[in-house]
PDB file of N, CA and C in Angstrom:
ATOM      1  N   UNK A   1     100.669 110.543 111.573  1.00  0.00           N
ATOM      2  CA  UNK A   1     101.981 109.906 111.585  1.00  0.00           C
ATOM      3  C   UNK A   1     102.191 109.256 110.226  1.00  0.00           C
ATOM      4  N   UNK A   2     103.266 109.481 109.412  1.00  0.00           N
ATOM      5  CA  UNK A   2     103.835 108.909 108.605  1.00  0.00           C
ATOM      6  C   UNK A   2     105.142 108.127 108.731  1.00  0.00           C
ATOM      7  N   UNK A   3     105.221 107.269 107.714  1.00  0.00           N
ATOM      8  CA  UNK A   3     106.486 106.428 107.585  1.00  0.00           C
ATOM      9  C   UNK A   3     106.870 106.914 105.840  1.00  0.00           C
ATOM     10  N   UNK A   4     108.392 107.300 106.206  1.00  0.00           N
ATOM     11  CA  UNK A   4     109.338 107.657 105.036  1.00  0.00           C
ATOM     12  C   UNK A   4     110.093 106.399 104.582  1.00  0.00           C
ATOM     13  N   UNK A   5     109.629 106.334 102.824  1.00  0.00           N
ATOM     14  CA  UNK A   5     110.292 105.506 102.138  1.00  0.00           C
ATOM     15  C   UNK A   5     111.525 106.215 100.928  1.00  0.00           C
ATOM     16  N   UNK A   6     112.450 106.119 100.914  1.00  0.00           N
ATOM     17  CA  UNK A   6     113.330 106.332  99.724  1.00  0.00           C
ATOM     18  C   UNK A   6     113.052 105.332  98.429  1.00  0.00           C
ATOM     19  N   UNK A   7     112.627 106.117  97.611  1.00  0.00           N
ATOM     20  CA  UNK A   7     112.757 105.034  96.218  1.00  0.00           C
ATOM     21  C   UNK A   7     112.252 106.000  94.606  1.00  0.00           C
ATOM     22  N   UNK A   8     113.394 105.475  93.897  1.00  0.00           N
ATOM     23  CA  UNK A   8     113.352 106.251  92.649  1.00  0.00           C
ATOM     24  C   UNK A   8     113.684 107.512  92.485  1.00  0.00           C
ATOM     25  N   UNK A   9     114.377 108.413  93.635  1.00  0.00           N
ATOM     26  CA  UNK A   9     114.916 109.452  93.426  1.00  0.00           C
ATOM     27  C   UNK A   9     113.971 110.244  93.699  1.00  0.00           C
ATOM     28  N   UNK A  10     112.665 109.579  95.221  1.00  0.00           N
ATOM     29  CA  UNK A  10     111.740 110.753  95.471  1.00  0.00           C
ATOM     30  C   UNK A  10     111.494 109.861  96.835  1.00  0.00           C
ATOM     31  N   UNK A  11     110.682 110.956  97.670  1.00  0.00           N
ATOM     32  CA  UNK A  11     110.264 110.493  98.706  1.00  0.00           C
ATOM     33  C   UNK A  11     109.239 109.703  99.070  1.00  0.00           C
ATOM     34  N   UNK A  12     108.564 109.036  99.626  1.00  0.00           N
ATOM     35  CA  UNK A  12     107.599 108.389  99.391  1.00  0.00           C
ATOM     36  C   UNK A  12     106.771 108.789 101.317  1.00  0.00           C
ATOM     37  N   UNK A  13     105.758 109.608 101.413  1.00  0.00           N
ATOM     38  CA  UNK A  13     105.433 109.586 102.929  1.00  0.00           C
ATOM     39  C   UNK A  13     104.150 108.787 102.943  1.00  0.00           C
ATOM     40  N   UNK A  14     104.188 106.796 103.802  1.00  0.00           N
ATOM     41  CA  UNK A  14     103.005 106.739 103.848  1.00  0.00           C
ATOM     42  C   UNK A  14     102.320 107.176 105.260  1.00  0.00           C
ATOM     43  N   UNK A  15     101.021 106.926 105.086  1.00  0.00           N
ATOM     44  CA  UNK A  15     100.094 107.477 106.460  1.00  0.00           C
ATOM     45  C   UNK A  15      99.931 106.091 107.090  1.00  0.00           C
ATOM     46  N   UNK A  16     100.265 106.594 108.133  1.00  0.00           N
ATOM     47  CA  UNK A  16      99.816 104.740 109.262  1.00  0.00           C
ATOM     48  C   UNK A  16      98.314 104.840 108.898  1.00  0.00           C
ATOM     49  N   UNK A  17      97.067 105.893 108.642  1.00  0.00           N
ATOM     50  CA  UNK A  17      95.656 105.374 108.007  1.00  0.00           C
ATOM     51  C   UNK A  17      95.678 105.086 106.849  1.00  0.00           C
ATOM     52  N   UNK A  18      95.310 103.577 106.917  1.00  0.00           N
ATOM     53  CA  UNK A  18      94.993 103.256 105.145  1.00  0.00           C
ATOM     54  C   UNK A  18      93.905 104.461 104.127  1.00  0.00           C
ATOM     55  N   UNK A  19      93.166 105.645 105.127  1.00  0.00           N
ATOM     56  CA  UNK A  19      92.158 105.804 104.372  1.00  0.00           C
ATOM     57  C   UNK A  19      92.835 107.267 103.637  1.00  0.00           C
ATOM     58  N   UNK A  20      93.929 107.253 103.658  1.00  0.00           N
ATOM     59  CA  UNK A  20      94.545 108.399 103.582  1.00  0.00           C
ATOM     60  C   UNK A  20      95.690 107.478 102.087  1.00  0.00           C
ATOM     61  N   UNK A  21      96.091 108.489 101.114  1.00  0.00           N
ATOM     62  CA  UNK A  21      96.798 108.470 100.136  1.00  0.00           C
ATOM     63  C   UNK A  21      98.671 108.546 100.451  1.00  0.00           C
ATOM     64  N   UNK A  22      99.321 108.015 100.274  1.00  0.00           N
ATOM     65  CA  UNK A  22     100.624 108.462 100.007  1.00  0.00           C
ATOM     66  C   UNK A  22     101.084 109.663  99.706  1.00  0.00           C
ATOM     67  N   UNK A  23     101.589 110.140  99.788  1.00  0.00           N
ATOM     68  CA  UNK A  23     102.562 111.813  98.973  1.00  0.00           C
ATOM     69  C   UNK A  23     104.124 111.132  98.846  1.00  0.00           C
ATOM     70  N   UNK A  24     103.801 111.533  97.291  1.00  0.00           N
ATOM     71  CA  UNK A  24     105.385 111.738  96.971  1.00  0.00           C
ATOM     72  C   UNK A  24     106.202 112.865  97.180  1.00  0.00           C
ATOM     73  N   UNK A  25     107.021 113.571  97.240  1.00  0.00           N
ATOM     74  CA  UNK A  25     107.987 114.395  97.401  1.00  0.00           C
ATOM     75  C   UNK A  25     109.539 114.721  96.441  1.00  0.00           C
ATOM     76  N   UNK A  26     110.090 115.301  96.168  1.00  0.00           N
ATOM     77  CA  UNK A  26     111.309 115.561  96.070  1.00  0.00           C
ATOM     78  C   UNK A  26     112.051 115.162  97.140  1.00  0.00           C
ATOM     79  N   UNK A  27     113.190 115.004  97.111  1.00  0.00           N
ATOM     80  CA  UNK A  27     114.150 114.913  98.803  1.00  0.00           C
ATOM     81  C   UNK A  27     114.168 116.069  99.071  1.00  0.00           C
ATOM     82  N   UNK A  28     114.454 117.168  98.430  1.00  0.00           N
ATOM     83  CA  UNK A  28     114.956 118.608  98.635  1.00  0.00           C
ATOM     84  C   UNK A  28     114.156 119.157  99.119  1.00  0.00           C
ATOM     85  N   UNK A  29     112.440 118.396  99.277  1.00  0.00           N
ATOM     86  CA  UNK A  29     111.022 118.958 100.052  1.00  0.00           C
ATOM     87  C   UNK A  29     110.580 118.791 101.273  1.00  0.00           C
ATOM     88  N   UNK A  30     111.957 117.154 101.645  1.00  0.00           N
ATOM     89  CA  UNK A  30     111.547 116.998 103.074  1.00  0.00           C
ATOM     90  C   UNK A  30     113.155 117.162 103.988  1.00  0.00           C
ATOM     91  N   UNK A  31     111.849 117.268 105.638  1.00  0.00           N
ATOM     92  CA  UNK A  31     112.858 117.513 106.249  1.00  0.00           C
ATOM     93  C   UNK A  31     112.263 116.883 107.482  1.00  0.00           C
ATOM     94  N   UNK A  32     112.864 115.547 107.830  1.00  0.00           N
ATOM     95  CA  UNK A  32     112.516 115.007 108.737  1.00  0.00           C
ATOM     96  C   UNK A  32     113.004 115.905 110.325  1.00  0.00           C
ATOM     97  N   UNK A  33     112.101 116.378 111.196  1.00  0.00           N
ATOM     98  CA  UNK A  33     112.270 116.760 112.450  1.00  0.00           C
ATOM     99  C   UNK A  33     112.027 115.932 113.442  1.00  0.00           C
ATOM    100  N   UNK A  34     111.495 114.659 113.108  1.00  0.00           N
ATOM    101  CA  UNK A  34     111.859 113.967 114.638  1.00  0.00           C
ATOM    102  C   UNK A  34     111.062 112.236 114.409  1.00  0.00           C
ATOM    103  N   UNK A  35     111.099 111.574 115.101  1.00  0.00           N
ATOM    104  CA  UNK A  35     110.363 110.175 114.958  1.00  0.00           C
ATOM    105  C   UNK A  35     109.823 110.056 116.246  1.00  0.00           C
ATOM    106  N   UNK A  36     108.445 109.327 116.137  1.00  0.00           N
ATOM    107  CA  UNK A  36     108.176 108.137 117.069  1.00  0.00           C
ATOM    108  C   UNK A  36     108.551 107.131 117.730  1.00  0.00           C
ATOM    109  N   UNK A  37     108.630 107.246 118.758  1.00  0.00           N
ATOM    110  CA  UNK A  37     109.347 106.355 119.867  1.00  0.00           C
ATOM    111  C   UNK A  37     108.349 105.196 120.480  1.00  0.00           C
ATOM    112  N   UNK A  38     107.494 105.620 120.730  1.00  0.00           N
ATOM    113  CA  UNK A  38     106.170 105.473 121.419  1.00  0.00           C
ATOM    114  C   UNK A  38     105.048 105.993 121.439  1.00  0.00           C
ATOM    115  N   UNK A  39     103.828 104.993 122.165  1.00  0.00           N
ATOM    116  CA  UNK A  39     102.405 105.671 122.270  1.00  0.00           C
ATOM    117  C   UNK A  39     101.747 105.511 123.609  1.00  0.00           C
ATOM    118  N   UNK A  40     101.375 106.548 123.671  1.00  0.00           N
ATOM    119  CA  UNK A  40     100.689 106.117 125.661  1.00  0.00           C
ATOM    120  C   UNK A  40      99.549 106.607 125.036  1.00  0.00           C
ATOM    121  N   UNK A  41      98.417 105.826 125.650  1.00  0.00           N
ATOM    122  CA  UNK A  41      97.309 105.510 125.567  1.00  0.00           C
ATOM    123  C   UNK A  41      96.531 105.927 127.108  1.00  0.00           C
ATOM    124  N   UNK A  42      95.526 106.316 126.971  1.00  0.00           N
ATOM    125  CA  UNK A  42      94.896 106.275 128.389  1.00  0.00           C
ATOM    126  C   UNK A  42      93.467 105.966 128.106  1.00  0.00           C
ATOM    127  N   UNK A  43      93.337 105.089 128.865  1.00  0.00           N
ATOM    128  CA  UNK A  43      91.670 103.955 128.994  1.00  0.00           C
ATOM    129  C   UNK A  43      91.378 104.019 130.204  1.00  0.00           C
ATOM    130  N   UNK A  44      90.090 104.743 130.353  1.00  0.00           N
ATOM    131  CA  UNK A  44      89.031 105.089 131.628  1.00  0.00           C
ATOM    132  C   UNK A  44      87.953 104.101 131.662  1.00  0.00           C
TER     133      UNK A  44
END
């Protein structure tokens, strides 16, 4: 899961894991298909 930032005339995708890097983008490279609403969890 990422979170999309706009800034400087590029995309910015971060990763909800810190252990993971950013990607920049062009706009013309992304194409958002859908978001997160929620998380269900299941604990046994």
């Amino acid at each position: 899961v990422k979170k999309i930032f706009y800034e400087k005339g590029q995309v910015r995708l971060q990763p909800a894991n810190q252990k993971y890097q950013p990607i920049m983008l062009n706009p013309n490279q992304v194409k958002v298909q859908g978001r997160v609403i929620g998380v269900m969890r299941r604990y046994n």
